[in-house]
PDB file of N, CA and C in Angstrom:
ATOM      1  N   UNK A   1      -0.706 -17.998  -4.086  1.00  0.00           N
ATOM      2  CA  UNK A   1      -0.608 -16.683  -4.685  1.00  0.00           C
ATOM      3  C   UNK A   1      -1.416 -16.692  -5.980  1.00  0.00           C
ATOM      4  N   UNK A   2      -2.227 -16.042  -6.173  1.00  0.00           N
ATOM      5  CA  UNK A   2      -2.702 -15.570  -7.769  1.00  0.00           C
ATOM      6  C   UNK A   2      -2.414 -14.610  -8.560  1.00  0.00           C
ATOM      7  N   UNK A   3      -3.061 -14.599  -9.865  1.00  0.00           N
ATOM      8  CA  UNK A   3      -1.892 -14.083 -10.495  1.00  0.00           C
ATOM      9  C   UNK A   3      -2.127 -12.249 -10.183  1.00  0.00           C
ATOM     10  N   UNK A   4      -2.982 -11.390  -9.569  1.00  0.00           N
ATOM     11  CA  UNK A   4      -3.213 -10.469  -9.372  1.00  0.00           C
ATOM     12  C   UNK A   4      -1.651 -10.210  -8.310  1.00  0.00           C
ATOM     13  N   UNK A   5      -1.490 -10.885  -7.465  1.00  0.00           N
ATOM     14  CA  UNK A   5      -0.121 -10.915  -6.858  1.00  0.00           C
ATOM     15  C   UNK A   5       1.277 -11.050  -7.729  1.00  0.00           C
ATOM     16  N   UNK A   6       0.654 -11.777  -8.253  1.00  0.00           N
ATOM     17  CA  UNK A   6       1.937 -12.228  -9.239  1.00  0.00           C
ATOM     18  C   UNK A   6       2.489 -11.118  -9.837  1.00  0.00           C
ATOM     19  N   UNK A   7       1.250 -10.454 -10.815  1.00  0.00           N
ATOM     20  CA  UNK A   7       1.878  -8.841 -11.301  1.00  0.00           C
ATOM     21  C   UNK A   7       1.636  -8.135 -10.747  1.00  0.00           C
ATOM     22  N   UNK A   8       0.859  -7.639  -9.574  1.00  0.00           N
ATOM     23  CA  UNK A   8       1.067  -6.794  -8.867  1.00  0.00           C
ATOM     24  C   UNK A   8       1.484  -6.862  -7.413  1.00  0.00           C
ATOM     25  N   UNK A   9       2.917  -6.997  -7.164  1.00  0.00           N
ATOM     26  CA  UNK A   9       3.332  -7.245  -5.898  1.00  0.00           C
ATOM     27  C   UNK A   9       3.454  -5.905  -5.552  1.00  0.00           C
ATOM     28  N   UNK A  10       3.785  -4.756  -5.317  1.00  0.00           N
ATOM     29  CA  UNK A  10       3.521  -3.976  -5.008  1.00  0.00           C
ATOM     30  C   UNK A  10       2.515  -3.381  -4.574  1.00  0.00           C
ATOM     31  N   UNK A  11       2.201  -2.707  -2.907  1.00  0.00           N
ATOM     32  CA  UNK A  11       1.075  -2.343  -2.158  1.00  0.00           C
ATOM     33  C   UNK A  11       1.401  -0.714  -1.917  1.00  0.00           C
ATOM     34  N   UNK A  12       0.352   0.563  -2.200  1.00  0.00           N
ATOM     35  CA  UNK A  12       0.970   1.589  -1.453  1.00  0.00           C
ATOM     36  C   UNK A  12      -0.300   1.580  -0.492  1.00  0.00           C
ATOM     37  N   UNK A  13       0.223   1.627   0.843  1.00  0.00           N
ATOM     38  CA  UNK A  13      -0.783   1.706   2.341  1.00  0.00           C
ATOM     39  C   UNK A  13      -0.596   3.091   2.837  1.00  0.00           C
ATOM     40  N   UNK A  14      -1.880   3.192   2.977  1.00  0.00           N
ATOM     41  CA  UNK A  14      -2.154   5.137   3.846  1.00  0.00           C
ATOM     42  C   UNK A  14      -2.584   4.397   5.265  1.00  0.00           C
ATOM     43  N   UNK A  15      -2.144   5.194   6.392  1.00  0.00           N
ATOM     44  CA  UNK A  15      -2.414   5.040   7.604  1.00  0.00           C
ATOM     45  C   UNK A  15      -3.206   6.377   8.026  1.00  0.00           C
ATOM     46  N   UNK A  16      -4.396   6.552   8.790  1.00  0.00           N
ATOM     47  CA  UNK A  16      -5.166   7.807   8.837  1.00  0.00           C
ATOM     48  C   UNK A  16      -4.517   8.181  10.212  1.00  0.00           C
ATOM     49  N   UNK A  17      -5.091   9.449  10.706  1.00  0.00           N
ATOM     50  CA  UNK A  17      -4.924   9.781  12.261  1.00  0.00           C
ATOM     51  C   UNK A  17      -4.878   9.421  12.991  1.00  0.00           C
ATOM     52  N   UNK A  18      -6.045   8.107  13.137  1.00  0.00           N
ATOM     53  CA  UNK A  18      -6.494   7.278  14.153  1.00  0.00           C
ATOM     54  C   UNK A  18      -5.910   5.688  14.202  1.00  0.00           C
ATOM     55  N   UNK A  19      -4.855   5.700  12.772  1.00  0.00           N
ATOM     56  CA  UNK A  19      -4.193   4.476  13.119  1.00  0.00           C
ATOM     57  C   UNK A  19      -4.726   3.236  12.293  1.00  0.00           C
ATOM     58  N   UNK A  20      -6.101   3.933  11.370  1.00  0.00           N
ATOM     59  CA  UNK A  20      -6.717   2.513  10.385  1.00  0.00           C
ATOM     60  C   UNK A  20      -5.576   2.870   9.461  1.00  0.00           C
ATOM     61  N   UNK A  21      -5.491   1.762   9.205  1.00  0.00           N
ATOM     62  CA  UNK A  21      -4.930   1.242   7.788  1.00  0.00           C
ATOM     63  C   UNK A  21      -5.578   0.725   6.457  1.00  0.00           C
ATOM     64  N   UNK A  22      -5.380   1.395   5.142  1.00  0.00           N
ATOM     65  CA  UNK A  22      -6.374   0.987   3.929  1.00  0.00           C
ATOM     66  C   UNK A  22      -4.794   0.920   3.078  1.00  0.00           C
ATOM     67  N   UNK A  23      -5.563   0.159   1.689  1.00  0.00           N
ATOM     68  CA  UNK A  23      -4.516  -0.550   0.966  1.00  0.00           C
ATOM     69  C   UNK A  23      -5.225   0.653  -0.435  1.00  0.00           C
ATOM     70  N   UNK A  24      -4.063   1.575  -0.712  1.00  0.00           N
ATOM     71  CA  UNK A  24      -4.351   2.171  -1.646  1.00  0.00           C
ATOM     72  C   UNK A  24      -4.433   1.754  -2.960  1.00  0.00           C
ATOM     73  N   UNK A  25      -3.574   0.938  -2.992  1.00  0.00           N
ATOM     74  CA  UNK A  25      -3.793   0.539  -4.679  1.00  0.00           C
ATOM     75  C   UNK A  25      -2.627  -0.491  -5.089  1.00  0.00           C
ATOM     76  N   UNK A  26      -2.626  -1.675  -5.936  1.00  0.00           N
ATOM     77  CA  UNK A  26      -1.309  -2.110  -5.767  1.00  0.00           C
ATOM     78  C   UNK A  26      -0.921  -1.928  -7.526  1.00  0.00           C
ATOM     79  N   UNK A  27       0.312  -2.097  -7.206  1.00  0.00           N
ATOM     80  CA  UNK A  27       1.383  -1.608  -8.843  1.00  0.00           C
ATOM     81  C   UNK A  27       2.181  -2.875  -8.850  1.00  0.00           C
ATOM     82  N   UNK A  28       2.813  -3.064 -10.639  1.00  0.00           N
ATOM     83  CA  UNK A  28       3.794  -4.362 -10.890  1.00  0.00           C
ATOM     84  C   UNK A  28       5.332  -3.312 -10.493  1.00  0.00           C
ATOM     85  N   UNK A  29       5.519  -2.145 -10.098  1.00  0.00           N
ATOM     86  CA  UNK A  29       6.852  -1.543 -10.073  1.00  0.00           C
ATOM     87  C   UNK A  29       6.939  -1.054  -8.330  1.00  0.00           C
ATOM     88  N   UNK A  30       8.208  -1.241  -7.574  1.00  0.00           N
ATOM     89  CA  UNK A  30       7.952  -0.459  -6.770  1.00  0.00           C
ATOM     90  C   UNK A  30       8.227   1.119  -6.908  1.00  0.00           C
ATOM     91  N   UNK A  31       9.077   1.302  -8.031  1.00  0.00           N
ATOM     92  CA  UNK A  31       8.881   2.624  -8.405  1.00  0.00           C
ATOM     93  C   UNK A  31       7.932   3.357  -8.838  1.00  0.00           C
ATOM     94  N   UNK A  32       7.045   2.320  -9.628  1.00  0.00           N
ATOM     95  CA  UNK A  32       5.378   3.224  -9.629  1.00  0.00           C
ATOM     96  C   UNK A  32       4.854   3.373  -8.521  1.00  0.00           C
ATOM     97  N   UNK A  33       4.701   2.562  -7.752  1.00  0.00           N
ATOM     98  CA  UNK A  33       4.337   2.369  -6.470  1.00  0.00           C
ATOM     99  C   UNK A  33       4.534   3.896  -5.402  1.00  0.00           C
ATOM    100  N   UNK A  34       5.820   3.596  -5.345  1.00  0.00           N
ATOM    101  CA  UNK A  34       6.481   5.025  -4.669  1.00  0.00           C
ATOM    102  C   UNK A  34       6.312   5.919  -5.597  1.00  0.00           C
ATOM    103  N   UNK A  35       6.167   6.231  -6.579  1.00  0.00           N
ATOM    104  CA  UNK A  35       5.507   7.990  -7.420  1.00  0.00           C
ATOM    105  C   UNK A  35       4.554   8.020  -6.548  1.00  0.00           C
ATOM    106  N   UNK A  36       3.553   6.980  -6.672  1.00  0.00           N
ATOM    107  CA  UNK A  36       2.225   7.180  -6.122  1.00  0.00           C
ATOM    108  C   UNK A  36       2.055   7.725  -4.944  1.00  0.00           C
ATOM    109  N   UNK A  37       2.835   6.897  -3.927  1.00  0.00           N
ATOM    110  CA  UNK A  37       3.141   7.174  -2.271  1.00  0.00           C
ATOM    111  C   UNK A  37       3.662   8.965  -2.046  1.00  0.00           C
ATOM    112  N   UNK A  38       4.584   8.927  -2.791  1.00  0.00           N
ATOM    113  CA  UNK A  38       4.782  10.490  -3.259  1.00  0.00           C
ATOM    114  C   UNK A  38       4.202  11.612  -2.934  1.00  0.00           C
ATOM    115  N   UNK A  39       3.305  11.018  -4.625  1.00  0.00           N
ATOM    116  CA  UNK A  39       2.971  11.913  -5.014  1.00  0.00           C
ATOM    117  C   UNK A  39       1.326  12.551  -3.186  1.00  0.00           C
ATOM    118  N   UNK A  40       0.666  11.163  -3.321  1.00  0.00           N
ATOM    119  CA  UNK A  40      -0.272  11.221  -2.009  1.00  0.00           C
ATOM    120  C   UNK A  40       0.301  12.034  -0.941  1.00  0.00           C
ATOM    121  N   UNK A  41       1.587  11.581  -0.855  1.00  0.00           N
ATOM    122  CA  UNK A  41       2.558  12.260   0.730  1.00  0.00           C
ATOM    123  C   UNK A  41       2.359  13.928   0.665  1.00  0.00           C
ATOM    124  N   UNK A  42       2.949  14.566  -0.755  1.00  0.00           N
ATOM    125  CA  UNK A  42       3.419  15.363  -1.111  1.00  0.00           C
ATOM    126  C   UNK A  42       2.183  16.463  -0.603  1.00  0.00           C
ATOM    127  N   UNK A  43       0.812  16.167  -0.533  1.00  0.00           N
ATOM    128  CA  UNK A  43      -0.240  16.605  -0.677  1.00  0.00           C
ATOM    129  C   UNK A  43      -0.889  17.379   0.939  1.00  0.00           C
ATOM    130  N   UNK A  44       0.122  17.371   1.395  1.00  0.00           N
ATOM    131  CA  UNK A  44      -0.275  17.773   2.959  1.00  0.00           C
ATOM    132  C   UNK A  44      -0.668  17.426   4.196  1.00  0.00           C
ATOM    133  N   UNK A  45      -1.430  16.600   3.640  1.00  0.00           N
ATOM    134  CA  UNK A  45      -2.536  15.697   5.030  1.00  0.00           C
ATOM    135  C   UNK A  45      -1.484  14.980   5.808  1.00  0.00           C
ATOM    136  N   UNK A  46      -2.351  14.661   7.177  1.00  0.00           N
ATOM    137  CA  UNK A  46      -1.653  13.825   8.029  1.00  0.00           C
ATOM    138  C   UNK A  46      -1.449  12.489   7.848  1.00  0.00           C
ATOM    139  N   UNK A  47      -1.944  11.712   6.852  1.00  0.00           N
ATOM    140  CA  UNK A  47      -1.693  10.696   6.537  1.00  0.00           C
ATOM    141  C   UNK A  47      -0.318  10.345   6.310  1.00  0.00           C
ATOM    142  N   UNK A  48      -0.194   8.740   6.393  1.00  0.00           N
ATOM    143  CA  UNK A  48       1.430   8.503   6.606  1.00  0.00           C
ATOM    144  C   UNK A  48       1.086   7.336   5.048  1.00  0.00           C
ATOM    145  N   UNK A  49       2.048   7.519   4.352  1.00  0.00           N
ATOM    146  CA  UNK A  49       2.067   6.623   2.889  1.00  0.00           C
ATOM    147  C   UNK A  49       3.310   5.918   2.960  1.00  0.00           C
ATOM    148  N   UNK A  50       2.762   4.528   2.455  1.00  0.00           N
ATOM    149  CA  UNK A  50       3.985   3.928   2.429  1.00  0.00           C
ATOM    150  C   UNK A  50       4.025   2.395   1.337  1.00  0.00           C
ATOM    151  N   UNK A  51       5.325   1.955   0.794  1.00  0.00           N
ATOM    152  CA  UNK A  51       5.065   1.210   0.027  1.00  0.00           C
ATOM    153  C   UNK A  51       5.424  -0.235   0.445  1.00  0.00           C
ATOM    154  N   UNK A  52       4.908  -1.197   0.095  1.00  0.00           N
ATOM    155  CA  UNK A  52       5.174  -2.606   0.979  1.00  0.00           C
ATOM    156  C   UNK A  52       4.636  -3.604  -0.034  1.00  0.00           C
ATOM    157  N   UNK A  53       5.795  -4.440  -0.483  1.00  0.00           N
ATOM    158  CA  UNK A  53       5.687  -5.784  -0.851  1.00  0.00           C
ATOM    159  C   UNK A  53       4.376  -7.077  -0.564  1.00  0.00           C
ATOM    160  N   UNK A  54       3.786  -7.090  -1.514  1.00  0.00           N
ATOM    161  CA  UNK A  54       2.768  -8.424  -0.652  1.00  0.00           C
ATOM    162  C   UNK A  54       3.766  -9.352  -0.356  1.00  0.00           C
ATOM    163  N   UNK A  55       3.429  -9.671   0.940  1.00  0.00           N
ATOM    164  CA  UNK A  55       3.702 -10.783   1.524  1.00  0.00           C
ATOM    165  C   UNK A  55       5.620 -10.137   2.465  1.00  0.00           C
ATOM    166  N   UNK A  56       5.366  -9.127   2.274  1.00  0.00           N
ATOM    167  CA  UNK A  56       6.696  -8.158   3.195  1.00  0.00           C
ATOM    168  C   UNK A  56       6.629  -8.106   4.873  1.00  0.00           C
ATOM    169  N   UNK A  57       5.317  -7.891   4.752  1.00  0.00           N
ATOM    170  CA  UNK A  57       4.982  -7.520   6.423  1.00  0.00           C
ATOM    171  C   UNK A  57       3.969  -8.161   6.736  1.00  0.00           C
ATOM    172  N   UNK A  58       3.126  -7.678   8.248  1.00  0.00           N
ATOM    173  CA  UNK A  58       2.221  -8.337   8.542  1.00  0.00           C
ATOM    174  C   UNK A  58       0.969  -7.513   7.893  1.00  0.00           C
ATOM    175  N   UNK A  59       1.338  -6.868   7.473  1.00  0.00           N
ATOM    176  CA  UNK A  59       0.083  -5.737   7.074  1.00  0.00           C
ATOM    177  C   UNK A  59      -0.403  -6.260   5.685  1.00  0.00           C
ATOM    178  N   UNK A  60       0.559  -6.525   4.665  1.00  0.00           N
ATOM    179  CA  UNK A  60       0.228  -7.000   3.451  1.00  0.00           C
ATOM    180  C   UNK A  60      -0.209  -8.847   3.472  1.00  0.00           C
ATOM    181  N   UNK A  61       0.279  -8.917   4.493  1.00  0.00           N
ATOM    182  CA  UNK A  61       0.284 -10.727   4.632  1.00  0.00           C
ATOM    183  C   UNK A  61      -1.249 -10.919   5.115  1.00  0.00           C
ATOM    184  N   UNK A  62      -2.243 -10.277   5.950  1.00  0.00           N
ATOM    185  CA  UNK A  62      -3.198 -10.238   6.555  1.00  0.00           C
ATOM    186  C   UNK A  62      -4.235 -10.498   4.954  1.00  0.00           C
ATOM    187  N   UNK A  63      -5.370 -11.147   5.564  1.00  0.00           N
ATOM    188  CA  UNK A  63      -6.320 -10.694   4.537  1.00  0.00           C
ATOM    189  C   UNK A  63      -6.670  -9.551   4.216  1.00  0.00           C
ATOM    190  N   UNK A  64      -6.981  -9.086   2.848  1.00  0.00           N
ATOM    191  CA  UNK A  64      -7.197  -7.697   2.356  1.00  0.00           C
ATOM    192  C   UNK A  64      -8.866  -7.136   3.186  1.00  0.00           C
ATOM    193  N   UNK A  65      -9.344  -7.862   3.282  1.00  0.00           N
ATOM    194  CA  UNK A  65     -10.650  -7.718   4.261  1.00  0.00           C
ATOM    195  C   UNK A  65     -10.247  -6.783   5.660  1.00  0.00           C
ATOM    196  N   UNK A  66      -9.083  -7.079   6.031  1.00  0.00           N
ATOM    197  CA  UNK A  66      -8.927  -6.356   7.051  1.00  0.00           C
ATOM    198  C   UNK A  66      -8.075  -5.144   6.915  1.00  0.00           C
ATOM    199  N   UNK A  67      -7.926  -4.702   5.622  1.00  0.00           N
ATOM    200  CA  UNK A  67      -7.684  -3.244   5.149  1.00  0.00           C
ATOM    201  C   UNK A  67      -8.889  -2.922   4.379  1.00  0.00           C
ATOM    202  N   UNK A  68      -9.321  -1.889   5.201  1.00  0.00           N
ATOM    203  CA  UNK A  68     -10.515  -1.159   4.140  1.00  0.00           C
ATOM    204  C   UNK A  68     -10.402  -1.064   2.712  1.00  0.00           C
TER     205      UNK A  68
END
């Protein structure tokens, strides 16, 4: 782990229409985190927002290379 993980364990992930997955941005709070997810959600689009721990799932566990 480095230290970019270290303080920022927090991931918010957008999923598009078609099912890619990109890593929006990561935060040291999951409550900042989720404003963020929120606030993105709140905004209409079909996108699906969501907040996830590095190292929570397989999505955050993957290399970041394989999120846009």
């Amino acid at each position: 782990m480095n230290d970019s993980m270290a303080t920022l364990p927090w991931l918010v992930i957008r999923q598009d229409d078609n099912g890619n997955r990109y890593r929006v941005g990561r935060y040291a709070t999951r409550a900042e985190a989720q404003r963020i997810a929120d606030s993105l959600d709140g905004r209409g689009h079909k996108q699906l927002y969501w907040v996830e721990r590095v190292g929570q799932s397989g999505t955050a566990d993957r290399d970041q290379n394989d999120l846009r």
